[in-house]
Protein backbone atom coordinates (compact mmCIF):
# COMPACT_ATOMS: atom_id res chain seq x y z
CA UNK A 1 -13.05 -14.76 -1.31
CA UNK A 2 -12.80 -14.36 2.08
CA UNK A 3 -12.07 -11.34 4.32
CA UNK A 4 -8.01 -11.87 5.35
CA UNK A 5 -6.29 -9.61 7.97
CA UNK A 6 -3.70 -7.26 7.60
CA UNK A 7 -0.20 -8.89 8.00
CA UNK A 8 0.71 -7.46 11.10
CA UNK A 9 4.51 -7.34 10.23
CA UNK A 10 4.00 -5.00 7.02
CA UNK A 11 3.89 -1.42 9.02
CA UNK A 12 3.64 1.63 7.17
CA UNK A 13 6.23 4.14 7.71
CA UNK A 14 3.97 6.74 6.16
CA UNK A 15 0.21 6.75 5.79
CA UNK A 16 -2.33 8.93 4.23
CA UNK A 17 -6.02 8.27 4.58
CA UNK A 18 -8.91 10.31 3.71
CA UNK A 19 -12.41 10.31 2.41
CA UNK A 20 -12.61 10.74 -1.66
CA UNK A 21 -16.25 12.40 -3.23
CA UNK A 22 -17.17 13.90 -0.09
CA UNK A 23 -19.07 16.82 -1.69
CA UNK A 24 -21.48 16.90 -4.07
CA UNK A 25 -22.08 19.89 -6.74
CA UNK A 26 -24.53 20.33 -9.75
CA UNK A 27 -21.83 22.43 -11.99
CA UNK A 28 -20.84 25.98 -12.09
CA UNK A 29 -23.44 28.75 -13.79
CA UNK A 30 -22.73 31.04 -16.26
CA UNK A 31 -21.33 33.40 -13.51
CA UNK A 32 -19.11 31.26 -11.49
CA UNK A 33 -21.32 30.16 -9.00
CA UNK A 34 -21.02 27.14 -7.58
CA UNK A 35 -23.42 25.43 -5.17
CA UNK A 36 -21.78 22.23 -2.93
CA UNK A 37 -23.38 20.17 -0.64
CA UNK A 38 -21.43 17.62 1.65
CA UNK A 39 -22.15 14.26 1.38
CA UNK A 40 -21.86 11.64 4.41
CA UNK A 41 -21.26 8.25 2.03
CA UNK A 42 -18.27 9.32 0.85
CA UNK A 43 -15.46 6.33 0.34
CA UNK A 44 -12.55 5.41 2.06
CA UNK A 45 -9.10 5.96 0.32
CA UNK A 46 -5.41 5.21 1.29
CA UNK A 47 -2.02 5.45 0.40
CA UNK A 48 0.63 3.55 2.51
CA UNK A 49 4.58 3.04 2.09
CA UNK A 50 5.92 -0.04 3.43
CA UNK A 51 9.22 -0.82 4.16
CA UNK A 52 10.51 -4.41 3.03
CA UNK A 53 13.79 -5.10 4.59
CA UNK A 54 14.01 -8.28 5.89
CA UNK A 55 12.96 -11.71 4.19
CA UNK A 56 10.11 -12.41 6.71
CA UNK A 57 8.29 -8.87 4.89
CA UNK A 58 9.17 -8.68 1.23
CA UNK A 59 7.46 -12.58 1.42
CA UNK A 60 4.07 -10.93 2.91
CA UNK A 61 4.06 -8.75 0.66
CA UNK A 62 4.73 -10.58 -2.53
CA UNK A 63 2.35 -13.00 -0.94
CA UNK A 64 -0.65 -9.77 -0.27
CA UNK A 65 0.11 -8.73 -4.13
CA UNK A 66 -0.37 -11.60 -5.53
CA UNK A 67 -4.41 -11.76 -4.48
CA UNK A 68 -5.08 -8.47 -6.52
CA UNK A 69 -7.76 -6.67 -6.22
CA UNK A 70 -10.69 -9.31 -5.67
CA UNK A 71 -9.22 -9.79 -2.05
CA UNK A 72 -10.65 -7.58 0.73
CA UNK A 73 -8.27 -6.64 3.89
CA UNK A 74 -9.09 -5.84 6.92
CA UNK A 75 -6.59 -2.87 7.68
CA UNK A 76 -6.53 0.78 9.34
CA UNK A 77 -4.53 3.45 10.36
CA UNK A 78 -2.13 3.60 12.83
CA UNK A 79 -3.96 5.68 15.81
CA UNK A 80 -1.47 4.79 18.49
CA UNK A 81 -0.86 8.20 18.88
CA UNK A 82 -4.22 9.63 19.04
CA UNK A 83 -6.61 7.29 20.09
CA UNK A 84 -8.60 7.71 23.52
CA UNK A 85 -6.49 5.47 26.01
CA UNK A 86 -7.63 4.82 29.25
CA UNK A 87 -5.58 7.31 31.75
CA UNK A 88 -3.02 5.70 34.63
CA UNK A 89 -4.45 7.64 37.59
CA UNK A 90 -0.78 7.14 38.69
CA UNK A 91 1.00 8.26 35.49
CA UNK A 92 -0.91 10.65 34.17
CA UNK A 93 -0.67 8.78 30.92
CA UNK A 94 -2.21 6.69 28.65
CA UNK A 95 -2.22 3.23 28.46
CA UNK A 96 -2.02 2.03 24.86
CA UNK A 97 -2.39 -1.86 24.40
CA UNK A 98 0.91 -2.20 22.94
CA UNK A 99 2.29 -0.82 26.80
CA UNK A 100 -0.28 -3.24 28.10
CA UNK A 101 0.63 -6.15 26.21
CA UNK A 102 4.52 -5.56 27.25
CA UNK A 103 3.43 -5.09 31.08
CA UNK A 104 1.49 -7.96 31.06
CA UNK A 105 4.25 -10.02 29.80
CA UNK A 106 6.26 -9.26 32.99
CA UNK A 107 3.27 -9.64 35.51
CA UNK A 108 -0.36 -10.61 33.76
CA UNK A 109 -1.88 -8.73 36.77
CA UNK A 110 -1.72 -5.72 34.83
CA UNK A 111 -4.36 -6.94 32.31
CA UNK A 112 -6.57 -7.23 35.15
CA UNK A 113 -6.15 -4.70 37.40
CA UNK A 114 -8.60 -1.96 36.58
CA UNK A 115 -6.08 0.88 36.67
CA UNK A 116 -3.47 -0.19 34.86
CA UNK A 117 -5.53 -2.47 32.36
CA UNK A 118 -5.31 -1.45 28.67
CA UNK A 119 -8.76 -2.40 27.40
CA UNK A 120 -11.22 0.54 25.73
CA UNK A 121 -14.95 0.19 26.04
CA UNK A 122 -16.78 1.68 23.74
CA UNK A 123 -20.18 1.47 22.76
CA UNK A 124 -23.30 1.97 20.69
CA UNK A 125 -25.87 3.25 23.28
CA UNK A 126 -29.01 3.99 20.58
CA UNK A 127 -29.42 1.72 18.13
CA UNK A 128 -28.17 3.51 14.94
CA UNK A 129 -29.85 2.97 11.44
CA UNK A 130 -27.99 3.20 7.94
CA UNK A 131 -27.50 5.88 6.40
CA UNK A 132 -27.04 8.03 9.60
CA UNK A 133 -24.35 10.60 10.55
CA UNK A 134 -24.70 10.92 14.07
CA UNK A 135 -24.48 8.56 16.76
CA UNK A 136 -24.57 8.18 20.70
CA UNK A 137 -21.27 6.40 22.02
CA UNK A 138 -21.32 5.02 25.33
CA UNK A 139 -17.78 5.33 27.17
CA UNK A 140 -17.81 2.61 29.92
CA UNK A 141 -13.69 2.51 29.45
CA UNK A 142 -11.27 5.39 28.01
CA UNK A 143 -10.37 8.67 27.70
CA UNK A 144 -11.92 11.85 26.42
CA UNK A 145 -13.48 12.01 22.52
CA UNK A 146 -12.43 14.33 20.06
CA UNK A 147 -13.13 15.30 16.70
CA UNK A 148 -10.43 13.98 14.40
CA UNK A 149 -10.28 10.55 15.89
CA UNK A 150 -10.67 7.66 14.21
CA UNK A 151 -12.94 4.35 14.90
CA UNK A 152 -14.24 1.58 12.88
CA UNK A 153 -17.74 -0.06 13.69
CA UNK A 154 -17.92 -4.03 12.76
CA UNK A 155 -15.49 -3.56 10.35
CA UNK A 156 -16.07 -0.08 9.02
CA UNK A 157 -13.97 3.10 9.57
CA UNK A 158 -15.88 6.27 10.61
CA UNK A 159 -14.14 10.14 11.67
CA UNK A 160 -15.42 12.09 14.69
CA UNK A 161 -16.03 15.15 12.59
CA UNK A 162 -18.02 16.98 16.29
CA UNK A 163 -19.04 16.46 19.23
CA UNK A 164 -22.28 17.05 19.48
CA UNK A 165 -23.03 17.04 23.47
CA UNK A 166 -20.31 17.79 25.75
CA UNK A 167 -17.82 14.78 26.61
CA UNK A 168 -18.70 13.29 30.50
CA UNK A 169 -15.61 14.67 32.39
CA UNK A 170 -14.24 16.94 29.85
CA UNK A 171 -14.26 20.37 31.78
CA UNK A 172 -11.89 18.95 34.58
CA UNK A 173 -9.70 16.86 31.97
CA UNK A 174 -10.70 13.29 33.67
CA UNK A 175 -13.10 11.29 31.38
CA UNK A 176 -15.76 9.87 32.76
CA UNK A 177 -18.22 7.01 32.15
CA UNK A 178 -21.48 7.87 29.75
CA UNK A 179 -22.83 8.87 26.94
CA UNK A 180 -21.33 11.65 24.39
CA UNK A 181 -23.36 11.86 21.02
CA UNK A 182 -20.87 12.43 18.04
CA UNK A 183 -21.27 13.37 13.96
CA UNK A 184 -19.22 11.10 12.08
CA UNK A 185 -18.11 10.94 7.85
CA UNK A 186 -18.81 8.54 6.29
CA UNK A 187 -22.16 7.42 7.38
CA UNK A 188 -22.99 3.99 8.61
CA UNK A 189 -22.68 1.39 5.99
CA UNK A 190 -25.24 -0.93 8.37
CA UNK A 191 -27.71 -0.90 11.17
CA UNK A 192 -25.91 -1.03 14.40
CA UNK A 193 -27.87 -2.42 17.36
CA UNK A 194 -27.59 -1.10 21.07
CA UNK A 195 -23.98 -2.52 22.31
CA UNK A 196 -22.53 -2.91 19.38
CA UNK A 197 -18.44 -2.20 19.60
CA UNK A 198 -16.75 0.95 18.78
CA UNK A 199 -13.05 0.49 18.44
CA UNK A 200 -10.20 3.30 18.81
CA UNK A 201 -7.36 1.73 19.54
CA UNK A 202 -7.10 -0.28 16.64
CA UNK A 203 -9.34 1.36 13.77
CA UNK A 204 -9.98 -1.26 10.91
CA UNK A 205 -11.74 -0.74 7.32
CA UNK A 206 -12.81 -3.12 4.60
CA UNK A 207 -10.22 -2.01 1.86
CA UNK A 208 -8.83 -3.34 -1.51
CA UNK A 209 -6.10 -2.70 -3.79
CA UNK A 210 -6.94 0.01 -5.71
CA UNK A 211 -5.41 -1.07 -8.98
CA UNK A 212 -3.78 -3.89 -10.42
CA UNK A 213 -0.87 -2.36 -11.08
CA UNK A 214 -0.49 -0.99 -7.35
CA UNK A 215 2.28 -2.26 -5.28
CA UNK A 216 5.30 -2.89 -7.35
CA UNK A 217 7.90 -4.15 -5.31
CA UNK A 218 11.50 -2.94 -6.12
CA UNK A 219 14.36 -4.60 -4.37
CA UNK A 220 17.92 -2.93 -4.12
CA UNK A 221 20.42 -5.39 -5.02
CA UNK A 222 17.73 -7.81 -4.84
CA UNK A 223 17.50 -7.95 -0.79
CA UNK A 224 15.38 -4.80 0.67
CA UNK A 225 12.57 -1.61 -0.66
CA UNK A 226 9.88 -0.36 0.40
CA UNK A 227 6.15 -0.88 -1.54
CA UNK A 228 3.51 2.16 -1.95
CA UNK A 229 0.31 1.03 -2.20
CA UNK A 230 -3.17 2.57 -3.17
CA UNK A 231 -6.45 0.89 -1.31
CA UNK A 232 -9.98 1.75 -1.64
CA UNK A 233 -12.46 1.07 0.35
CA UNK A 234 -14.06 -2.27 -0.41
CA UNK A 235 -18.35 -2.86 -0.29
């Protein structure tokens, strides 16, 4: 079955996401002690409520329930908030896409005009291997990285856990283009050529229902509710 997106009309009005069996321990001795060791390929879980209030979004989501757990989604966290948007050298402020898109709609010159364009650029600038936990990010577009952020990789959602050379721009507050090299959790699922992407403004992950039995959809007087759902990362 093939990959589907998220339904862009079911948004969570709260989110949890976090990595599950990120450690890794061989038992407690006799005395209590108890060796752990962290462990990059740890999985992707998530918990999102879902408001269904109108017609248009208890139908998506019957519909997205319906496909169980054998359907993959392509879906992420909402990073609006804290994701590194290119800075209005008028403003001051950032310059999410969703302010883009709405600016755009009243003149498209906004799109295209370098300083009040919404568009990130970020890249892989060293081709990265599986299995590895650091990476070097090329900024051509954006603002300053740090750890805590979120971005996903061809489909895959990775954590800025440090910074592991200082951020071009950083120690006067104005980011600049070049190369910053990062640790991440979990490691790369793939090998990553030179170039390839690195979106933060809209973070996306493989993902799955996590049960069956996830998702029950309970309408009040048979009209609105809200649906909590359980996803796991899907591979």
């Amino acid at each position: 079955m093939a990959d589907r997106p998220w339904n862009p009309i079911l948004v969570p009005s709260a989110e949890q996401w976090g990595l599950k069996n990120a450690t890794r321990t061989g038992g407690q001795s006799f005395s209590g002690h108890e060796q752990l060791t962290r462990s990059p390929a740890a999985r992707w879980a998530a918990s999102l409520t879902i408001p269904c209030g109108t017609r248009e979004t208890v139908l998506a989501m019957r519909a997205a329930l319906a496909l169980g757990r054998s359907q993959v989604w392509i879906v992420g966290p909402v990073e609006v908030s804290r994701a590194p948007w290119f800075v209005d050298p008028m403003t001051g402020g950032g310059i999410s896409y969703g302010m883009g898109a709405v600016a755009s709609a009243y003149d498209p010159a906004f799109e295209t005009n370098p300083d009040t364009a919404s568009a990130l650029d970020f890249q892989i600038a060293v081709p990265a291997p599986i299995n590895t936990a650091t990476l070097t990010i090329q900024r051509n577009r954006g603002g300053l990285l740090q750890p805590g952020m979120m971005c996903s990789i061809a489909g895959r959602l990775h954590l800025i856990t440090s910074l592991l050379t200082g951020d071009p721009g950083a120690d006067v507050g104005d980011a600049k283009p070049g190369q910053i090299d990062i640790e991440v959790r979990p490691w790369t699922r793939a090998d990553y050529p030179a170039a390839t992407p690195v979106e933060f403004g809209r973070p996306v992950c493989r993902m799955r229902l996590a049960s069956d039995d996830t998702g029950a959809l309970h309408l009040q007087l048979s009209r609105a509710g809200s649906v909590s759902l359980d996803l796991i990362e899907a591979f």
